[in-house]
C-alpha atoms as a PDB file:
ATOM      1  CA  UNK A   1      58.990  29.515  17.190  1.00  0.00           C
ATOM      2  CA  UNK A   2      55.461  28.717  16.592  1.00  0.00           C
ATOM      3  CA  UNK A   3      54.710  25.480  14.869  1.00  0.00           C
ATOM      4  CA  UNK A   4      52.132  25.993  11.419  1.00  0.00           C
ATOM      5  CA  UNK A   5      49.055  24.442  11.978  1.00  0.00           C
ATOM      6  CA  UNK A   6      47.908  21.462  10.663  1.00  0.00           C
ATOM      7  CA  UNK A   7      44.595  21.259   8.839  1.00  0.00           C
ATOM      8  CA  UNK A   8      42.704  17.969   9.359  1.00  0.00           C
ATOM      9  CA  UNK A   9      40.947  17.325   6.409  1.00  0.00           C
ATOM     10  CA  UNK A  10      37.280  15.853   7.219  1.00  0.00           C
ATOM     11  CA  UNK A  11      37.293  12.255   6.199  1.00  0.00           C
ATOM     12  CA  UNK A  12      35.122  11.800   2.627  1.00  0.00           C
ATOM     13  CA  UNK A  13      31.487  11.366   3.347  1.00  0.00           C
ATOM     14  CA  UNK A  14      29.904   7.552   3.191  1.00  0.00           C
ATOM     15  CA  UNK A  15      28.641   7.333  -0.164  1.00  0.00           C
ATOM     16  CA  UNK A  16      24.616   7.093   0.152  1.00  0.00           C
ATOM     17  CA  UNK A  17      22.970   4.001  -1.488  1.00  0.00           C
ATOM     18  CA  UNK A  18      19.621   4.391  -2.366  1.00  0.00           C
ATOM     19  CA  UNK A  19      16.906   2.010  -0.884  1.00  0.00           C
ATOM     20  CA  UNK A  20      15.395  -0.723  -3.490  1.00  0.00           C
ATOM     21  CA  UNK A  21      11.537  -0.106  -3.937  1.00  0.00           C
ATOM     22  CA  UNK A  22       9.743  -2.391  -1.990  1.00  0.00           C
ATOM     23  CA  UNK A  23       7.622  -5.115  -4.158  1.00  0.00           C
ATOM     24  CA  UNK A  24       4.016  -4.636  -5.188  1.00  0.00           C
ATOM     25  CA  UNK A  25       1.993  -6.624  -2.739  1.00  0.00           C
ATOM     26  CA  UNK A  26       0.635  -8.790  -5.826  1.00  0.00           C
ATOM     27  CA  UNK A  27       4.104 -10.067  -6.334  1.00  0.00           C
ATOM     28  CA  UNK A  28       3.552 -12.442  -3.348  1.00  0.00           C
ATOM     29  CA  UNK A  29       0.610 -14.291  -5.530  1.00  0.00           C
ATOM     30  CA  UNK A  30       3.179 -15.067  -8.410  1.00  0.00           C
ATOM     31  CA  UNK A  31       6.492 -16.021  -6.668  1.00  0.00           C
ATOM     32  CA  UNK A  32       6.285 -15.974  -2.843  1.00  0.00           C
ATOM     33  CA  UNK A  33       9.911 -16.268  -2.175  1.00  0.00           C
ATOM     34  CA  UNK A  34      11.358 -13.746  -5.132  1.00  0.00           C
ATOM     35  CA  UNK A  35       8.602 -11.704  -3.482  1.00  0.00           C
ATOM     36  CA  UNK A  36      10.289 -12.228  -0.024  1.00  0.00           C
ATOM     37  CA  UNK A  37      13.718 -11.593  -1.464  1.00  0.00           C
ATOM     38  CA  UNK A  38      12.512  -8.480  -2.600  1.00  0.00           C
ATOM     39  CA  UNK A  39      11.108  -7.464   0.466  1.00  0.00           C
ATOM     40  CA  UNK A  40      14.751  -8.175   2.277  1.00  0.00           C
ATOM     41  CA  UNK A  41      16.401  -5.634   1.592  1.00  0.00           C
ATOM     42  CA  UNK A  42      13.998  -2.713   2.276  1.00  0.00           C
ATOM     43  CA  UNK A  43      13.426  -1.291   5.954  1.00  0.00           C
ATOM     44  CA  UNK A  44      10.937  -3.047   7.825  1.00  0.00           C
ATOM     45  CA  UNK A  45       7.324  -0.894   8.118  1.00  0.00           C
ATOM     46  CA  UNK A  46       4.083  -2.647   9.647  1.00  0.00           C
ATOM     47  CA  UNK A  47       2.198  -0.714   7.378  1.00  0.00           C
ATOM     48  CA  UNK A  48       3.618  -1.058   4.475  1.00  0.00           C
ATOM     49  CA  UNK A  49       0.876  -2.948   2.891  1.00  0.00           C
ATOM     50  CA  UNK A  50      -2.140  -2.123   4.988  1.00  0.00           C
ATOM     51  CA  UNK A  51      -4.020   0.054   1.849  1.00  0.00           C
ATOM     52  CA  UNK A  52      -4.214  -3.565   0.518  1.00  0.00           C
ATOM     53  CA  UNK A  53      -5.725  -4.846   3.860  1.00  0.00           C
ATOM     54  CA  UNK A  54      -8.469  -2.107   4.038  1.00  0.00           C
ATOM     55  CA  UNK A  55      -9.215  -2.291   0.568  1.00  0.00           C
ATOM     56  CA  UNK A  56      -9.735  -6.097   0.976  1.00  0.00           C
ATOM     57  CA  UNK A  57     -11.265  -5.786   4.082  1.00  0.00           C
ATOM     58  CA  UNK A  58     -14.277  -3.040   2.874  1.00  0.00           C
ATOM     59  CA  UNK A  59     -15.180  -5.104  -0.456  1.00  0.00           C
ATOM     60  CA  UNK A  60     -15.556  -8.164   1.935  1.00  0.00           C
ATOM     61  CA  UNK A  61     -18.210  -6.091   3.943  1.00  0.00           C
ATOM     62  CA  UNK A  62     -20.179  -4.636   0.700  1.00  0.00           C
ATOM     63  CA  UNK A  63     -19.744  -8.355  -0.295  1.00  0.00           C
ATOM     64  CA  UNK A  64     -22.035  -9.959   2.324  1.00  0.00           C
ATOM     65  CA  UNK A  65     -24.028  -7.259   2.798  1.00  0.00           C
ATOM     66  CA  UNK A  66     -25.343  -7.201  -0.847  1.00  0.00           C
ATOM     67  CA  UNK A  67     -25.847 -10.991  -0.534  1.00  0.00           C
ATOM     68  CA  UNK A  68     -27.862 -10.796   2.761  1.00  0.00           C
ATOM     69  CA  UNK A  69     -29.549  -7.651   1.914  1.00  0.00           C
ATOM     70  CA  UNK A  70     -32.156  -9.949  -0.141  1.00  0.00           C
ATOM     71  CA  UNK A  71     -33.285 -11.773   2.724  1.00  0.00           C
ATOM     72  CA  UNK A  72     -33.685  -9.109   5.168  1.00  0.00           C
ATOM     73  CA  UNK A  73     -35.848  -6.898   2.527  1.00  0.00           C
ATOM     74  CA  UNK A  74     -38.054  -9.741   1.375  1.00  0.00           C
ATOM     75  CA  UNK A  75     -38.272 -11.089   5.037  1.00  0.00           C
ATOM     76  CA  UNK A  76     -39.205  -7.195   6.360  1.00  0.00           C
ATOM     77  CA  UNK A  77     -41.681  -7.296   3.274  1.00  0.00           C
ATOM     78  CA  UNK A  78     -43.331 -10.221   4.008  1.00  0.00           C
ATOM     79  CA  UNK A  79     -43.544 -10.100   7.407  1.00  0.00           C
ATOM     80  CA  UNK A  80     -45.191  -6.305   7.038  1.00  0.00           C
ATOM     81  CA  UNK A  81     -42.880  -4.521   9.106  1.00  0.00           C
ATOM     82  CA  UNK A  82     -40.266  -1.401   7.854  1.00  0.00           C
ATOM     83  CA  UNK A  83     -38.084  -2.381   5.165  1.00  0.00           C
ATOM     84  CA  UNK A  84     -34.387  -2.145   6.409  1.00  0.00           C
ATOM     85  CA  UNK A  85     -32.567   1.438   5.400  1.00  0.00           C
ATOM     86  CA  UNK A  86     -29.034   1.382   4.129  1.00  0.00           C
ATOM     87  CA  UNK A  87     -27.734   2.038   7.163  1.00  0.00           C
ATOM     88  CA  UNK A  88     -28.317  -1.686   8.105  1.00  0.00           C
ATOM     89  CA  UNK A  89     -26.137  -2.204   5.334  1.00  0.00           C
ATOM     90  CA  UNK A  90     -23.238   0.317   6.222  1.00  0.00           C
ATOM     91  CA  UNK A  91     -23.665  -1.787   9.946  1.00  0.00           C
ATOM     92  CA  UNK A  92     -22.711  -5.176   7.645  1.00  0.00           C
ATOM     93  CA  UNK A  93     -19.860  -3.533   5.876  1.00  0.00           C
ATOM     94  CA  UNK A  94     -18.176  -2.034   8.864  1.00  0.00           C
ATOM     95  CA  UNK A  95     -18.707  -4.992  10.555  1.00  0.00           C
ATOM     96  CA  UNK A  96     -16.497  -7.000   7.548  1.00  0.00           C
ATOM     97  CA  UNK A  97     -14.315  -4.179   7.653  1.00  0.00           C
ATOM     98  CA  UNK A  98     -13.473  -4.500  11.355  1.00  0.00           C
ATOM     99  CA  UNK A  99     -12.968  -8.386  11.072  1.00  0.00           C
ATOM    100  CA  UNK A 100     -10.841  -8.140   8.069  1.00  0.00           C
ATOM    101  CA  UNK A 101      -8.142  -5.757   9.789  1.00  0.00           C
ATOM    102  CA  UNK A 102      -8.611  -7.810  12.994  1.00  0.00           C
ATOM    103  CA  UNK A 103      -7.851 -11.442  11.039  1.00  0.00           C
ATOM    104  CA  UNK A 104      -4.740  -9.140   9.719  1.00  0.00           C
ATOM    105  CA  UNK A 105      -3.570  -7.980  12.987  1.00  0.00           C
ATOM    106  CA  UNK A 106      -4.050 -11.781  14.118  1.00  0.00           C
ATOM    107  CA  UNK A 107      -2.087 -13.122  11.309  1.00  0.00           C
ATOM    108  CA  UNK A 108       0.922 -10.585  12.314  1.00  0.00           C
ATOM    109  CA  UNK A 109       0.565 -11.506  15.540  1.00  0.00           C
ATOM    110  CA  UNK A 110       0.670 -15.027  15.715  1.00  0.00           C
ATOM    111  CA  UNK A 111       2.632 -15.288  12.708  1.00  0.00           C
ATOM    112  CA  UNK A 112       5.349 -13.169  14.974  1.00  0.00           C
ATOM    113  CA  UNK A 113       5.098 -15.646  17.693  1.00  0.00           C
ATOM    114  CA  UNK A 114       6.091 -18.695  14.880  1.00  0.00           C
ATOM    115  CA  UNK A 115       8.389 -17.222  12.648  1.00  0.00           C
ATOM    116  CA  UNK A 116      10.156 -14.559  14.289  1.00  0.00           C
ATOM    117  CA  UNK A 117      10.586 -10.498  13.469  1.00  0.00           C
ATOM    118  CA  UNK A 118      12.986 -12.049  10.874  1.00  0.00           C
ATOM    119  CA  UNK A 119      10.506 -12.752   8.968  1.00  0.00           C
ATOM    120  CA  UNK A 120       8.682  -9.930   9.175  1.00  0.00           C
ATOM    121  CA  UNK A 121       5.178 -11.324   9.251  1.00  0.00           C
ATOM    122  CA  UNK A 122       3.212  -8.389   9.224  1.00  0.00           C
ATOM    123  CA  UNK A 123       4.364  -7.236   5.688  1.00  0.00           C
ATOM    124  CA  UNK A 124       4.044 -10.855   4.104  1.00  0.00           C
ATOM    125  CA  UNK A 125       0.562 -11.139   5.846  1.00  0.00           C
ATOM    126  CA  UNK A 126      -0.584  -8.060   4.484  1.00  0.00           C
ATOM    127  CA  UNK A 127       0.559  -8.802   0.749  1.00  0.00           C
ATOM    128  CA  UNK A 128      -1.174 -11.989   1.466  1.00  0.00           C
ATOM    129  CA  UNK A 129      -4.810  -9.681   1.306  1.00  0.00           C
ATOM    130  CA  UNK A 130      -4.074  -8.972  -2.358  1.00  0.00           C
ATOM    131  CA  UNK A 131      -5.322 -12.267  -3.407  1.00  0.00           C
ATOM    132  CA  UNK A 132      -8.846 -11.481  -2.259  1.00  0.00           C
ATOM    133  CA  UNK A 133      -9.962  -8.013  -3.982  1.00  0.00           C
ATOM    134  CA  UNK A 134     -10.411  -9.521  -6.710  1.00  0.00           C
ATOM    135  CA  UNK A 135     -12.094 -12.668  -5.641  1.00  0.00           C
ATOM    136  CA  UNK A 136     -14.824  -9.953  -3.758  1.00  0.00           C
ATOM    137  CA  UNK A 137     -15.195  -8.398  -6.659  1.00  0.00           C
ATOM    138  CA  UNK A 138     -16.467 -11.867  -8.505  1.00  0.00           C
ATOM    139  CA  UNK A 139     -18.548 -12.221  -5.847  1.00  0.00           C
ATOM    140  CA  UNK A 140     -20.168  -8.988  -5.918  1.00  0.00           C
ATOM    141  CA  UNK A 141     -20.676  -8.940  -9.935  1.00  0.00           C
ATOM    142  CA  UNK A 142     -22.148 -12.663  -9.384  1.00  0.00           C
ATOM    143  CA  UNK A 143     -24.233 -11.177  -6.559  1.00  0.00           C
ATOM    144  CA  UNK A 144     -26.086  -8.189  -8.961  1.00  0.00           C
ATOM    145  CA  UNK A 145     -26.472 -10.371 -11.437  1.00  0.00           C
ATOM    146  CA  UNK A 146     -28.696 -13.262  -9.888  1.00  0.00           C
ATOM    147  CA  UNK A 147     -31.798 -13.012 -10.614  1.00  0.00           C
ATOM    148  CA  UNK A 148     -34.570 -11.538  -8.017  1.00  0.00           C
ATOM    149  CA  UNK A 149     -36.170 -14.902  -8.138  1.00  0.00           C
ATOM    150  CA  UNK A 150     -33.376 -16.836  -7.140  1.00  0.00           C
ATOM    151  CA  UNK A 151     -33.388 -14.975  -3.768  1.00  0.00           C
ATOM    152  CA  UNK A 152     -36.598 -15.719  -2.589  1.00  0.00           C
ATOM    153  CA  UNK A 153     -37.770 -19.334  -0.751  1.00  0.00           C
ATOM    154  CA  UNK A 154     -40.193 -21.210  -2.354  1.00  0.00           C
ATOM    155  CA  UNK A 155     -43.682 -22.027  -0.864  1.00  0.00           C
ATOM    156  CA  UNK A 156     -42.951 -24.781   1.135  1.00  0.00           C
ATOM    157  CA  UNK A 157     -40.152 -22.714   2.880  1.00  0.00           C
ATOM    158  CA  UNK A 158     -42.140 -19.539   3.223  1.00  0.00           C
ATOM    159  CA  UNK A 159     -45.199 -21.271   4.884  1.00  0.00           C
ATOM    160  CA  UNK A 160     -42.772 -23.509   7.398  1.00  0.00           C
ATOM    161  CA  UNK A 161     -41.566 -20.035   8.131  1.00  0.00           C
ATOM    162  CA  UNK A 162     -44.702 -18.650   9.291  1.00  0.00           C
ATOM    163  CA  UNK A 163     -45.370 -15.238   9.796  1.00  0.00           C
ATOM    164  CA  UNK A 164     -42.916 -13.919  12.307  1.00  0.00           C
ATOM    165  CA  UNK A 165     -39.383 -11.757  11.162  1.00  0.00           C
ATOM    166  CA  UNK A 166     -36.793 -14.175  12.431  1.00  0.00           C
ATOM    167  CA  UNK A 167     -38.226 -17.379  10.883  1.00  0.00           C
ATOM    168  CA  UNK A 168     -38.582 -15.200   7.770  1.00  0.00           C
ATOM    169  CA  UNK A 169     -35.529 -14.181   8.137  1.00  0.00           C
ATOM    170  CA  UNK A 170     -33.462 -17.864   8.508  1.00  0.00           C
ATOM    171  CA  UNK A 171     -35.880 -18.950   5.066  1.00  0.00           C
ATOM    172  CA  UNK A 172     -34.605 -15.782   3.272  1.00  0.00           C
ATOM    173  CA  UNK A 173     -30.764 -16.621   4.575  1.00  0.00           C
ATOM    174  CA  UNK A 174     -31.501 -19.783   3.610  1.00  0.00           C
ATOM    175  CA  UNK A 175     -32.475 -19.441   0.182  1.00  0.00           C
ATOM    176  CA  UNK A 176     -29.319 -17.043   0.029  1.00  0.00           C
ATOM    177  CA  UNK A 177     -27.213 -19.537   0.638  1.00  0.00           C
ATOM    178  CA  UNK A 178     -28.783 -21.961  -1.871  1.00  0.00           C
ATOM    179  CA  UNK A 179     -27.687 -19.368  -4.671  1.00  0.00           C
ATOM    180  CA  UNK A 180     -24.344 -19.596  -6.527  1.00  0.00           C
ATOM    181  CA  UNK A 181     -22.993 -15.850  -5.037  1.00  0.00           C
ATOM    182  CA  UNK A 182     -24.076 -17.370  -1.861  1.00  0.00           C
ATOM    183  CA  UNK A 183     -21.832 -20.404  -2.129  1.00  0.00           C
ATOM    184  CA  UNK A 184     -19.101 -18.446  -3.576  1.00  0.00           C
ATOM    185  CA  UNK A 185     -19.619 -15.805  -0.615  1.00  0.00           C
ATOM    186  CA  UNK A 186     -18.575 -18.666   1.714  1.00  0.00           C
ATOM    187  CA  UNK A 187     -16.233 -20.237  -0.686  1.00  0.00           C
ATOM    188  CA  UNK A 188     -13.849 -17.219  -0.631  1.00  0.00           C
ATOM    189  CA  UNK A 189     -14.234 -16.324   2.746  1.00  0.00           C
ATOM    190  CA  UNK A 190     -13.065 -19.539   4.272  1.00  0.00           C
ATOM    191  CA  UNK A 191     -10.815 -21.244   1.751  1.00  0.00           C
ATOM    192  CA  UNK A 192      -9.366 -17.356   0.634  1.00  0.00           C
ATOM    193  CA  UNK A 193      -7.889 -17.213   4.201  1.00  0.00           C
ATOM    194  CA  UNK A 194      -6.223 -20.810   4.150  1.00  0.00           C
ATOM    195  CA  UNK A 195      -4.680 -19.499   0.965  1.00  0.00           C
ATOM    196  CA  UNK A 196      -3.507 -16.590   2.038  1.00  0.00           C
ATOM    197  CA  UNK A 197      -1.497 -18.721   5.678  1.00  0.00           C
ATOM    198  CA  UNK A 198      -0.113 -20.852   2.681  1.00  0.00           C
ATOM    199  CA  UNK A 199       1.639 -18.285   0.578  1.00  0.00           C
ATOM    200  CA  UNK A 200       3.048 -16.449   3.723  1.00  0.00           C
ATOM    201  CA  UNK A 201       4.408 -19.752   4.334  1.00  0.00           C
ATOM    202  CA  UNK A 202       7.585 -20.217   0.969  1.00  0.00           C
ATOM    203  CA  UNK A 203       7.814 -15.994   2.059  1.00  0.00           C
ATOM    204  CA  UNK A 204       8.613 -16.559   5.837  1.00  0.00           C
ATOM    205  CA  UNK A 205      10.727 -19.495   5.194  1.00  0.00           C
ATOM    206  CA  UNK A 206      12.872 -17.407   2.647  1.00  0.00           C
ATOM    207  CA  UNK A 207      13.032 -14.132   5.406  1.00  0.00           C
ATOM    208  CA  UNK A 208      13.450 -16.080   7.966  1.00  0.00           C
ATOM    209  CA  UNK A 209      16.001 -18.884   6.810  1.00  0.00           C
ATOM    210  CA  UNK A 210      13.809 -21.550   8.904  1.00  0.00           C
ATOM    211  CA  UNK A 211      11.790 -23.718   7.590  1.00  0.00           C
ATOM    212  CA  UNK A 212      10.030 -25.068  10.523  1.00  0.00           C
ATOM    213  CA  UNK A 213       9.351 -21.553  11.956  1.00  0.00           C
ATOM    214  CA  UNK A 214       8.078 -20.510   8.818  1.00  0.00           C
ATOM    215  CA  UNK A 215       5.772 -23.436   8.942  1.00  0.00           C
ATOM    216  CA  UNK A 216       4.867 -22.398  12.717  1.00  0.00           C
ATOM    217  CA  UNK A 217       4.086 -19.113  11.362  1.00  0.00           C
ATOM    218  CA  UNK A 218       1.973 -19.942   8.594  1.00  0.00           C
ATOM    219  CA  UNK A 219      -0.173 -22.791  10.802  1.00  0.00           C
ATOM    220  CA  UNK A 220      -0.230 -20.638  14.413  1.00  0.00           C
ATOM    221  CA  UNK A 221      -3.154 -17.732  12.270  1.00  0.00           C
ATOM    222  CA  UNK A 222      -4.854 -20.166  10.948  1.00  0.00           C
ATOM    223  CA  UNK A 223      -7.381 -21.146  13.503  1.00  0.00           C
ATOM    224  CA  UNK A 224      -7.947 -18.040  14.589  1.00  0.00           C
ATOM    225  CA  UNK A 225      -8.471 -16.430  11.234  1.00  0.00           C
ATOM    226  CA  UNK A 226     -10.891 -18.435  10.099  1.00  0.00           C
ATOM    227  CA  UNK A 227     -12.630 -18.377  13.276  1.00  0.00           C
ATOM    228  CA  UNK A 228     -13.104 -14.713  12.686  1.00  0.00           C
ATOM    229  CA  UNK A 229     -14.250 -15.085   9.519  1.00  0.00           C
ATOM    230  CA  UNK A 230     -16.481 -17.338  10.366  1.00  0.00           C
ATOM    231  CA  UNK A 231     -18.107 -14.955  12.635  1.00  0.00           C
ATOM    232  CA  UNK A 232     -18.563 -12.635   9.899  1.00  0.00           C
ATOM    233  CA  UNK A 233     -20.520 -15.098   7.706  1.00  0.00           C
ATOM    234  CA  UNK A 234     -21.995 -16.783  10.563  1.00  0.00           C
ATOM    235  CA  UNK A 235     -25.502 -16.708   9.956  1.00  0.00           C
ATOM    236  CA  UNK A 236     -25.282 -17.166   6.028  1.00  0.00           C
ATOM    237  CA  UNK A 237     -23.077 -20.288   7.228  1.00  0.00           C
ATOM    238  CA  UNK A 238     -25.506 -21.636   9.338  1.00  0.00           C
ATOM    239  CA  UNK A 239     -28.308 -20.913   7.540  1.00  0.00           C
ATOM    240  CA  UNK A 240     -26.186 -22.968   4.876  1.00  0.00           C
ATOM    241  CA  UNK A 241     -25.508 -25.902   6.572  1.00  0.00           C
ATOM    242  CA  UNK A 242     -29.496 -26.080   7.956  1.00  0.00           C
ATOM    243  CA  UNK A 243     -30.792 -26.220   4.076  1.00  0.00           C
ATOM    244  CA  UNK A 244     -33.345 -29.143   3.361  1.00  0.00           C
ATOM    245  CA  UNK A 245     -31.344 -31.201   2.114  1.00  0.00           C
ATOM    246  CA  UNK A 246     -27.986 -29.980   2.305  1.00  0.00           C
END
């Protein structure tokens, strides 16, 4: 006699839980660790943030390139040769573009090698960039409203320069940097990026559940970081620090 067969019943799907939204990257400005706890929860992407990083990245190029561009055009002018085109310009922003994503990919990096994937350094870092949109965006409003005199050396500066383009040039950089959107130019640049290493650092620490590694990871970009933005600003920075008188 044939036994009935038994129907297994398929065991009752898993229910499905949805994913928390991950935080706004500006949320990391206001509370670095209820940012972090946030952020713990949601599945780990390296680009989560990096719209923020680009965006930060491009208004730190048109930045320096509308506070140099005064020098250059009144060094060309005086000196009687071609007055430079915007693409010299475009040059300057790409350039600031490239070093911002590189000083990004540096903090992930190195902020990998201190703290661990735990504490997954490339999305804190690149929350971190939201802190400096706006400050380029001072920085360019300062910038278009200085006045065209401001930009220009005085006579003692333009005859020490004589009458070749580079020494022109290092007087018009120099009287750049004498001006207030020069000064804030270099302000944000270097102290924006020590910022940014100390808010990753409360972030990390929460992620992570270490401390010290957190502090490893918010000291090992550093360095480097500002190195790279110093490159960027380089010759507004020396031109700076070879002021008479400064």
């Amino acid at each position: 006699m044939a036994r009935p067969r038994t129907r297994h019943r398929p065991p009752d799907p898993l229910p499905q839980v949805d994913e928390p939204p991950a935080p706004w990257p500006t949320e990391l400005l206001t509370g670095p660790r209820l940012f972090a706890r946030a952020l713990a929860p949601t599945t780990p992407v390296l680009w989560r943030y990096l719209g923020v990083v680009v965006l930060s990245s491009v208004l730190s190029g048109v930045a320096y390139a509308l506070v140099v561009r005064h020098a250059t055009m009144w060094a060309a002018t005086t000196a009687g040769t071609p007055v430079p085109s915007i693409l010299n310009a475009l040059i300057d922003v790409l350039g600031g573009t490239f070093l911002g994503v590189l000083t990004a990919v540096l903090m992930w990096g190195l902020g990998t090698l201190g703290a661990g994937r735990a504490a997954r350094p490339a999305e804190v870092y690149g929350a971190s960039f939201a802190l400096l949109p706006p400050l380029w965006l001072l920085v360019i409003v300062w910038t278009l409203l200085t006045p065209a005199a401001a930009w220009i050396p005085g006579t003692a500066a333009t005859q020490a320069a004589g009458t070749a383009l580079s020494g022109l040039q290092v007087a018009g950089l120099r009287a750049a940097a004498g001006t207030q959107a020069g000064q804030l130019l270099l302000l944000v640049t270097l102290l924006g990026t020590a910022a940014q290493c100390a808010l990753a650092v409360p972030a990390l620490a929460t992620l992570n559940g270490k401390p010290g590694r957190a502090v490893l990871g918010g000291l090992l970009p550093l360095v480097p970081a500002l190195l790279v933005q110093f490159v960027g600003i380089a010759p507004l920075a020396i031109a700076a620090l070879n002021r008479p008188g400064g």
